[in-house]
C-alpha atoms as a PDB file:
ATOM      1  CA  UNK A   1      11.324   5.601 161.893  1.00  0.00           C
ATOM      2  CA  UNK A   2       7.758   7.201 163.057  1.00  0.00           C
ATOM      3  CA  UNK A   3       5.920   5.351 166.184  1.00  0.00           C
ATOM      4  CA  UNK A   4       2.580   7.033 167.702  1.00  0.00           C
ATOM      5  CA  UNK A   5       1.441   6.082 171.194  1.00  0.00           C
ATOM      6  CA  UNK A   6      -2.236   7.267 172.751  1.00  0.00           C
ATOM      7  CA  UNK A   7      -1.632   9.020 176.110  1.00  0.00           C
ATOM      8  CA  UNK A   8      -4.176  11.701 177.597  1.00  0.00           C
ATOM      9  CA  UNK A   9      -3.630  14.901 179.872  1.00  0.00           C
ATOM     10  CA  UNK A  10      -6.069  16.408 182.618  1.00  0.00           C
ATOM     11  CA  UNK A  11      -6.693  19.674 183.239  1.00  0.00           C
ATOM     12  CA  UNK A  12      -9.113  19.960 185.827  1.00  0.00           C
ATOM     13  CA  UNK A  13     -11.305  17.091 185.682  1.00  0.00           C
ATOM     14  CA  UNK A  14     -11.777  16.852 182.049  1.00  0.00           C
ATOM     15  CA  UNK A  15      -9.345  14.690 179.886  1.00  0.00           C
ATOM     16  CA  UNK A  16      -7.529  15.242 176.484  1.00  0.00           C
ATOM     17  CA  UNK A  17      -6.209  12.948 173.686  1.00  0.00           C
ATOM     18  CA  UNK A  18      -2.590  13.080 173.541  1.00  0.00           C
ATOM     19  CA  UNK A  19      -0.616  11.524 170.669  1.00  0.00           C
ATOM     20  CA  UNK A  20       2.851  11.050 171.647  1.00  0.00           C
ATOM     21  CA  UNK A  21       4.462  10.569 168.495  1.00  0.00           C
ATOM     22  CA  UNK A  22       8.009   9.382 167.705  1.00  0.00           C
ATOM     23  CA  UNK A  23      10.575   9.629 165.216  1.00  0.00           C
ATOM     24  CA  UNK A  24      14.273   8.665 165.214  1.00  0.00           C
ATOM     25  CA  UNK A  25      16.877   9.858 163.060  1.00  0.00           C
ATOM     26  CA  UNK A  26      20.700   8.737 162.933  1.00  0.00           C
ATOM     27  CA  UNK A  27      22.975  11.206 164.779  1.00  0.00           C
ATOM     28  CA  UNK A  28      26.910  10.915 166.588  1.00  0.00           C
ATOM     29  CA  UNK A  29      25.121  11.248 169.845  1.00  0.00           C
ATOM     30  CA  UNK A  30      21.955  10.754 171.897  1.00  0.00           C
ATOM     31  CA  UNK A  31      19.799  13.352 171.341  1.00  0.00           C
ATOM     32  CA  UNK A  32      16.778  13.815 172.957  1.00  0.00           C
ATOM     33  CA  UNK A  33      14.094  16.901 171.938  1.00  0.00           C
ATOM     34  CA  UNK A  34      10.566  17.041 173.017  1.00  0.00           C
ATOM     35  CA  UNK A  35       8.006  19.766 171.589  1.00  0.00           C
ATOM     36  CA  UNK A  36       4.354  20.195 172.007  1.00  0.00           C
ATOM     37  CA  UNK A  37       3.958  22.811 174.386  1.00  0.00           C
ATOM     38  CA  UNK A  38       5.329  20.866 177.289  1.00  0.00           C
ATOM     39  CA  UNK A  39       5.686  22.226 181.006  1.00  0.00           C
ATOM     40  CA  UNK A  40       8.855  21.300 183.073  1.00  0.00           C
ATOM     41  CA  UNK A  41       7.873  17.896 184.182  1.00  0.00           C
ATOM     42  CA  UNK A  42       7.489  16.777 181.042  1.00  0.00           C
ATOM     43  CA  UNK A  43      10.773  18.217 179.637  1.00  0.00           C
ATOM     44  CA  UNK A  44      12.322  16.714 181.975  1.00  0.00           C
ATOM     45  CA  UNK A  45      10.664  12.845 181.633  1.00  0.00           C
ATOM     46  CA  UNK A  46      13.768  12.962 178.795  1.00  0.00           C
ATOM     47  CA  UNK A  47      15.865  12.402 181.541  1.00  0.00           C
ATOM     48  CA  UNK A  48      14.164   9.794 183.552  1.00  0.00           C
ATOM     49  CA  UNK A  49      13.330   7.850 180.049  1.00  0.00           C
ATOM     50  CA  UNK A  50      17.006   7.722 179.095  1.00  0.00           C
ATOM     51  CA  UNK A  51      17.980   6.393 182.564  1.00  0.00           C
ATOM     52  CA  UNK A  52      15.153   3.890 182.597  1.00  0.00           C
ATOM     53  CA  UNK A  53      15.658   2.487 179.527  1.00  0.00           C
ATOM     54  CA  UNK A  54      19.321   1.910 180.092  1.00  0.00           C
ATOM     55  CA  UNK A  55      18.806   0.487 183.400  1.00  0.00           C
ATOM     56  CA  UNK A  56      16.524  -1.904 181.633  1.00  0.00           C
ATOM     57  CA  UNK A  57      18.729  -3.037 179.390  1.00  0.00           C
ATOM     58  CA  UNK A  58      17.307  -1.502 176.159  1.00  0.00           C
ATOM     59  CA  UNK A  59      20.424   0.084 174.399  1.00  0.00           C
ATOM     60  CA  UNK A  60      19.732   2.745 171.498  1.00  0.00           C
ATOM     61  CA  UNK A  61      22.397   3.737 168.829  1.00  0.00           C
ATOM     62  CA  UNK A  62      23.466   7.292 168.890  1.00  0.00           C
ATOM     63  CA  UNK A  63      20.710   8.688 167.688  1.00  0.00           C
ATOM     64  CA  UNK A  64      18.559  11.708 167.355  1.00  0.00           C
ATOM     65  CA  UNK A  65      15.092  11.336 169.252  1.00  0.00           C
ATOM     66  CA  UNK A  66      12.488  14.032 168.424  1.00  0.00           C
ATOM     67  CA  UNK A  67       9.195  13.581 170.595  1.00  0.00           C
ATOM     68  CA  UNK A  68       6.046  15.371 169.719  1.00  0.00           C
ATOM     69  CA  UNK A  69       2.602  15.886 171.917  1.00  0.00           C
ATOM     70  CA  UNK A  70       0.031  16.634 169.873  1.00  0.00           C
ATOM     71  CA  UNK A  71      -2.248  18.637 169.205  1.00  0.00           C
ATOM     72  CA  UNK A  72       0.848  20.988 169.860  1.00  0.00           C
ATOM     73  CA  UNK A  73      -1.761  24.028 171.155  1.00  0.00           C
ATOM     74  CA  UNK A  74      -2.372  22.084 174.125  1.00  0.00           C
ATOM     75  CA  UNK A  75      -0.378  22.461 177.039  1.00  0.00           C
ATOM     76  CA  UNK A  76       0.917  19.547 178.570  1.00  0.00           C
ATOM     77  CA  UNK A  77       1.707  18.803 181.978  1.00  0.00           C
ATOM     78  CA  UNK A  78       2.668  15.793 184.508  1.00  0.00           C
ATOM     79  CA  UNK A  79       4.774  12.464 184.658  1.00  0.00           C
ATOM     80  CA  UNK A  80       2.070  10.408 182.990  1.00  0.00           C
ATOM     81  CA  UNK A  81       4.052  10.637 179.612  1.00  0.00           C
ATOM     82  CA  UNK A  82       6.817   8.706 181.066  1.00  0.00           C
ATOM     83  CA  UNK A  83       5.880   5.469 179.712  1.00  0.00           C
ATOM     84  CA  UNK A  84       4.260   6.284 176.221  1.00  0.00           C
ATOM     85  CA  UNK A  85       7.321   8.167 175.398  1.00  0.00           C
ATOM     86  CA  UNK A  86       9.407   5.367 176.359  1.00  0.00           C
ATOM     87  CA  UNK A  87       7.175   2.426 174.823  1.00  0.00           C
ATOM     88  CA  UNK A  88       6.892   5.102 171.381  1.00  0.00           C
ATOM     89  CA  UNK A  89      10.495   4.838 171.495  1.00  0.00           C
ATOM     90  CA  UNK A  90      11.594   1.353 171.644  1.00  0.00           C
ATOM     91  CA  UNK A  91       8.634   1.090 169.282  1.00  0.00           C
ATOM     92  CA  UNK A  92      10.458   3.172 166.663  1.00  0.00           C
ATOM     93  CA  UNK A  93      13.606   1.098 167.311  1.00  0.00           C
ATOM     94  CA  UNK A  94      12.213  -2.146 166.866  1.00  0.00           C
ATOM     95  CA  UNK A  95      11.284  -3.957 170.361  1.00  0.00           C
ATOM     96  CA  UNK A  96       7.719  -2.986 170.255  1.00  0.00           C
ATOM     97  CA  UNK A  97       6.461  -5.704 167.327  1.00  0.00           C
ATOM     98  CA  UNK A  98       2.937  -4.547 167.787  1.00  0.00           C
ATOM     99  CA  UNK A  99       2.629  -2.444 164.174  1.00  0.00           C
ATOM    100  CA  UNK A 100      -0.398  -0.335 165.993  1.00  0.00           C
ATOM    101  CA  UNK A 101      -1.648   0.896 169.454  1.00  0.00           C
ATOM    102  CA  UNK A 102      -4.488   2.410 168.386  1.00  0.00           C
ATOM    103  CA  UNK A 103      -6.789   0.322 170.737  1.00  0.00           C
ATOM    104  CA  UNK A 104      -4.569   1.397 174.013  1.00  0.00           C
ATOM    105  CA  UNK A 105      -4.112   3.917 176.390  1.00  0.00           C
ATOM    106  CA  UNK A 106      -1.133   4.169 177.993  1.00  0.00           C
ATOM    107  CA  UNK A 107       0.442   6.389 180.552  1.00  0.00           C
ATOM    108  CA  UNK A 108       2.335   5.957 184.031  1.00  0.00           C
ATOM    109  CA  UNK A 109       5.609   7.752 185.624  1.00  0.00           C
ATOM    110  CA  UNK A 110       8.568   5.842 185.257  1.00  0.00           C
ATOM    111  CA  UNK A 111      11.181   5.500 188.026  1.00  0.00           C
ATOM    112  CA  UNK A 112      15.376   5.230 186.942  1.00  0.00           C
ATOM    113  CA  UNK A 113      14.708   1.540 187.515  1.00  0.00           C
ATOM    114  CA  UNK A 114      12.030   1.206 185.235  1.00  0.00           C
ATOM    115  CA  UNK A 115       9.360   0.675 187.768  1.00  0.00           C
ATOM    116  CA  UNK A 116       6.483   2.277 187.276  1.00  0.00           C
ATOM    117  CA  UNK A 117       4.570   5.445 190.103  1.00  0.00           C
ATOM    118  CA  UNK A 118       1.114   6.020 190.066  1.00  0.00           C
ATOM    119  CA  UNK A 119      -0.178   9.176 188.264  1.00  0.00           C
ATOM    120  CA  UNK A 120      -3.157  11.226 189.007  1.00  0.00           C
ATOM    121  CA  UNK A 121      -5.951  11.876 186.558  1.00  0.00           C
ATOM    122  CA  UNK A 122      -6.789   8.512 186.059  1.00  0.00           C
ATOM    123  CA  UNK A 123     -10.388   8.504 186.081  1.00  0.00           C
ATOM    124  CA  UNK A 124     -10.715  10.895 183.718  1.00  0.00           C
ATOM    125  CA  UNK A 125      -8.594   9.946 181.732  1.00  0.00           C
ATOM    126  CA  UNK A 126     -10.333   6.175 181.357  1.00  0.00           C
ATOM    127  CA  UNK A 127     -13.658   8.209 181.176  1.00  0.00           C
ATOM    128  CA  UNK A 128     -12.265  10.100 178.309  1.00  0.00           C
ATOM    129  CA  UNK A 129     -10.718   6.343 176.759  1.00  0.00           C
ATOM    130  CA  UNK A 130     -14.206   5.061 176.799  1.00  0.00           C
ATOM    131  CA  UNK A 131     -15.970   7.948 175.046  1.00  0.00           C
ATOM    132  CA  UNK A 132     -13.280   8.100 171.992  1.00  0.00           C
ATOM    133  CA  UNK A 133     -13.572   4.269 171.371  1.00  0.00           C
ATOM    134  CA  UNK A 134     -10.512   3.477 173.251  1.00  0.00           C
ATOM    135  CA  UNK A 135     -10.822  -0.064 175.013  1.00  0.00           C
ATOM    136  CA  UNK A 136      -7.655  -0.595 176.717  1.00  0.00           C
ATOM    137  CA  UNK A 137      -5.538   1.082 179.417  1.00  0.00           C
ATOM    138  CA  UNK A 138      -1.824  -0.002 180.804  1.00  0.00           C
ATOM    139  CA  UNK A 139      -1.284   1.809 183.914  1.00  0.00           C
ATOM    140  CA  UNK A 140       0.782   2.076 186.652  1.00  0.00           C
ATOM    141  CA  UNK A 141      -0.545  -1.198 189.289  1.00  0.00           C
ATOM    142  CA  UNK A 142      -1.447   1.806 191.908  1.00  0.00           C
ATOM    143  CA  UNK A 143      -3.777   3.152 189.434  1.00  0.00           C
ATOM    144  CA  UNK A 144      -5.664   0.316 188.083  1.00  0.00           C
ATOM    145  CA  UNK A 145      -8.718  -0.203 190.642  1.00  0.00           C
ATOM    146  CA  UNK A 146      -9.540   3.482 190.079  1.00  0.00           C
ATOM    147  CA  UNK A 147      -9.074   2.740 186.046  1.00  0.00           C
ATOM    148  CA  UNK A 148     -10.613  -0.456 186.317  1.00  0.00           C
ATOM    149  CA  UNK A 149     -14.282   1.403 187.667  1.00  0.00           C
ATOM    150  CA  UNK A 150     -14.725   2.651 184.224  1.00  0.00           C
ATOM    151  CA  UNK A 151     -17.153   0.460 182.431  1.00  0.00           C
ATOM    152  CA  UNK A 152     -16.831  -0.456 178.859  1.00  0.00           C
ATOM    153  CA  UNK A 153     -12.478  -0.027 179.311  1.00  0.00           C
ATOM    154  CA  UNK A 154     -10.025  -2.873 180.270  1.00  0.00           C
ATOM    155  CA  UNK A 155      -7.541  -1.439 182.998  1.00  0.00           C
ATOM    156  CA  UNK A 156      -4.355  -3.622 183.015  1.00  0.00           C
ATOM    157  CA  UNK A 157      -2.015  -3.035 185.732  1.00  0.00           C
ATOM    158  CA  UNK A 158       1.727  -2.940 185.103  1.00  0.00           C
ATOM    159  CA  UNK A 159       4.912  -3.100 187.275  1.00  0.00           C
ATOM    160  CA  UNK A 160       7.443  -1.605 185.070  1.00  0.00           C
ATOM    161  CA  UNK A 161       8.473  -0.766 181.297  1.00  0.00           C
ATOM    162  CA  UNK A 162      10.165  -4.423 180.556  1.00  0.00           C
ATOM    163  CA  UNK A 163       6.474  -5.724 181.979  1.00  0.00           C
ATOM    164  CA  UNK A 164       4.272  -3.612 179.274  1.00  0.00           C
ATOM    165  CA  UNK A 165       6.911  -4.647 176.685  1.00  0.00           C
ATOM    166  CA  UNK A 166       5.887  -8.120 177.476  1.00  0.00           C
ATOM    167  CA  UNK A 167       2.739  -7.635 177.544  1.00  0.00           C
ATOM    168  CA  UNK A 168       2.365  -5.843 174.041  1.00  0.00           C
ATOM    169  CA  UNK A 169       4.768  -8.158 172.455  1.00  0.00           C
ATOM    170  CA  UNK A 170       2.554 -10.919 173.498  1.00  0.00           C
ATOM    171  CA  UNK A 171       4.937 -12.723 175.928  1.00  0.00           C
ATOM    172  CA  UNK A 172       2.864 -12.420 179.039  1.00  0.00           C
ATOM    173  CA  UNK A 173      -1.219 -12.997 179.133  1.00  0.00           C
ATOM    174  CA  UNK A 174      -3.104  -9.605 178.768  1.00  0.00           C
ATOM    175  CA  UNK A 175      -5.467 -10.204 181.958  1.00  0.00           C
ATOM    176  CA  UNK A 176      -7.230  -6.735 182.552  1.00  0.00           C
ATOM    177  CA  UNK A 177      -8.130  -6.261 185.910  1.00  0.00           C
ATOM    178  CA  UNK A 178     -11.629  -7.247 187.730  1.00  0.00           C
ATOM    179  CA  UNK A 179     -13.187  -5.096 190.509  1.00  0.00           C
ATOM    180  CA  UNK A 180     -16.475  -5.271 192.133  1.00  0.00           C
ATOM    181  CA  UNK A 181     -17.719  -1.711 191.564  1.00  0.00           C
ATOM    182  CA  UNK A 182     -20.937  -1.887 194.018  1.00  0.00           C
ATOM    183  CA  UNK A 183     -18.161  -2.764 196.658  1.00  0.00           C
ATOM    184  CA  UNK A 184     -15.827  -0.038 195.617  1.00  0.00           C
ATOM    185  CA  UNK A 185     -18.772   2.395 195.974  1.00  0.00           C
ATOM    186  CA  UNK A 186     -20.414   1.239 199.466  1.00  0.00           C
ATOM    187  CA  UNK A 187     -16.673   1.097 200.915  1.00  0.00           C
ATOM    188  CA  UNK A 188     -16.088   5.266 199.547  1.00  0.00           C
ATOM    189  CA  UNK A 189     -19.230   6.207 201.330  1.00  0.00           C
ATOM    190  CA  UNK A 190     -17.893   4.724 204.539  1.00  0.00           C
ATOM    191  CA  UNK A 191     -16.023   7.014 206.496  1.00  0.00           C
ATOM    192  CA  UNK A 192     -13.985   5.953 210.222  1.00  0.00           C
ATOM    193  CA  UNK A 193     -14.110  10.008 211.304  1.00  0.00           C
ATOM    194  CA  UNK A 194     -17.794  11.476 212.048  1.00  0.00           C
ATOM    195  CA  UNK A 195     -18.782  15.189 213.337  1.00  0.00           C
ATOM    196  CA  UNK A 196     -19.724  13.124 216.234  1.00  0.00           C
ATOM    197  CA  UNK A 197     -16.107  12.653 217.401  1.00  0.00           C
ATOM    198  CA  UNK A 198     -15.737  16.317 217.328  1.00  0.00           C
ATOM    199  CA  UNK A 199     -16.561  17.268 221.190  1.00  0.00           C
ATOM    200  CA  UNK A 200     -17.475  21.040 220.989  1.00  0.00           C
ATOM    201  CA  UNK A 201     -17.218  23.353 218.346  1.00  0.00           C
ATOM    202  CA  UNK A 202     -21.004  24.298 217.614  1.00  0.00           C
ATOM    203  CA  UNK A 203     -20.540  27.100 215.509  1.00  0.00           C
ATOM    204  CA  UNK A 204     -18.141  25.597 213.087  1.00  0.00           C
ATOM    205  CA  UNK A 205     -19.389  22.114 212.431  1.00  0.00           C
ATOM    206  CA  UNK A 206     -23.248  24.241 211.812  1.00  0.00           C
ATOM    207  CA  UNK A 207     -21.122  26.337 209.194  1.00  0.00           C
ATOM    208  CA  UNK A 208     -19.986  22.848 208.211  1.00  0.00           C
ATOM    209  CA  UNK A 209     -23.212  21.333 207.976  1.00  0.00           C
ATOM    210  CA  UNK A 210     -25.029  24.067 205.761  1.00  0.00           C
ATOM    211  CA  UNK A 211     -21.860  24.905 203.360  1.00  0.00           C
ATOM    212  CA  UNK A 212     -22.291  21.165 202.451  1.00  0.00           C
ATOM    213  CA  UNK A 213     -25.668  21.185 202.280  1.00  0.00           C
ATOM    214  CA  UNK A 214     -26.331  24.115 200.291  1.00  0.00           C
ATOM    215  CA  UNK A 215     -23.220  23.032 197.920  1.00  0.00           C
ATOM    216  CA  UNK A 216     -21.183  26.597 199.369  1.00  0.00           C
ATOM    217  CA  UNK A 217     -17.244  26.612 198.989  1.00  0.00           C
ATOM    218  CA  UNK A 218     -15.471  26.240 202.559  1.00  0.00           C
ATOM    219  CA  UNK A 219     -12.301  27.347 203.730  1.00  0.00           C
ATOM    220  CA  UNK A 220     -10.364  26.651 206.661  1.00  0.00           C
ATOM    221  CA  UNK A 221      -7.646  28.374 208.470  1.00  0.00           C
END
């Protein structure tokens, strides 16, 4: 059976469409293959899926488990897949009853226990949501303020992979989150550190001052 979640990849500051995609096929063993031009870290979320989805309790039939990341001429890199992979999975084998995603994005690391890291890339990445339609993002409780700054997308934070199962099957209340984005803004231009502090050191905080002003690159040894 064929399930297709939305995930998204960053390479610099700009942010891709990913389709993780799905398909499970009766074999004597677990077998787990991912394609798509995928760099180490995501080869290896096989490993961390398996793990997590056992320790959750969700137990698959020997079977062969073929994940694709399309478009395939992308390269694809990072933990974020973690947790589409794993949802696209128990999708294919039943657990997920939601017939379509098409409205989410999901992404978020997953830990052996199921719990769920923050990822980076998250702004971009709702930026991106918003401008292809998308209206909804599960991610990783660490990254929902910065998701949730993005108007016109829903950021709802999750805990762990049972939690978004819940949550897509219906059994627990989708409440996205709500942030004050004025506040978010007026407390990132506040800093506790000033020049001021700095007691000496002319020359460098001048080269400091007009690098900054005049948009220059800086680098410190």
């Amino acid at each position: 059976m064929l399930y297709r979640v939305q995930s998204a990849a960053v390479f610099g500051i700009k942010a891709y469409l990913i389709s993780v995609e799905v398909d499970l096929s009766l074999g004597r063993k677990l077998n787990f293959m991912t394609v798509g031009l995928p760099d180490t870290a995501v080869r290896e979320s096989s490993e961390r899926v398996k793990a997590a989805l056992r320790n959750c309790g969700y137990q698959l039939p020997p079977q062969h488990i073929t994940v694709n990341l399309a478009p395939a001429d992308v390269k694809k890199e990072g933990s974020a897949f973690d947790l589409p992979m794993a949802i696209a999975i128990l999708g294919a084998a039943g657990c997920v009853h939601a017939p379509t995603l098409s409205d989410y994005l999901i992404l978020g690391e997953l830990s052996l226990d199921g719990s769920l890291r923050p990822v980076k890339g998250t702004l971009s990445m709702a930026v991106m949501a918003r401008e292809r339609g998308i209206g909804r993002l599960v991610v990783p409780e660490a990254n929902a303020r910065e998701a949730a700054v993005v108007e016109g997308v829903r950021a709802y934070p999750a805990r762990s992979l049972p939690h978004v199962v819940e949550l897509l099957n219906g059994k627990e209340a989708l409440i996205p989150l709500a942030v004050d984005r004025k506040e978010l803004l007026t407390q990132s231009g506040s800093y506790s550190v000033d020049f001021r502090d700095v007691r000496g050191q002319y020359q460098a905080k001048r080269a400091l001052e007009v690098a900054t002003v005049g948009g220059h690159n800086i680098l410190v040894l």
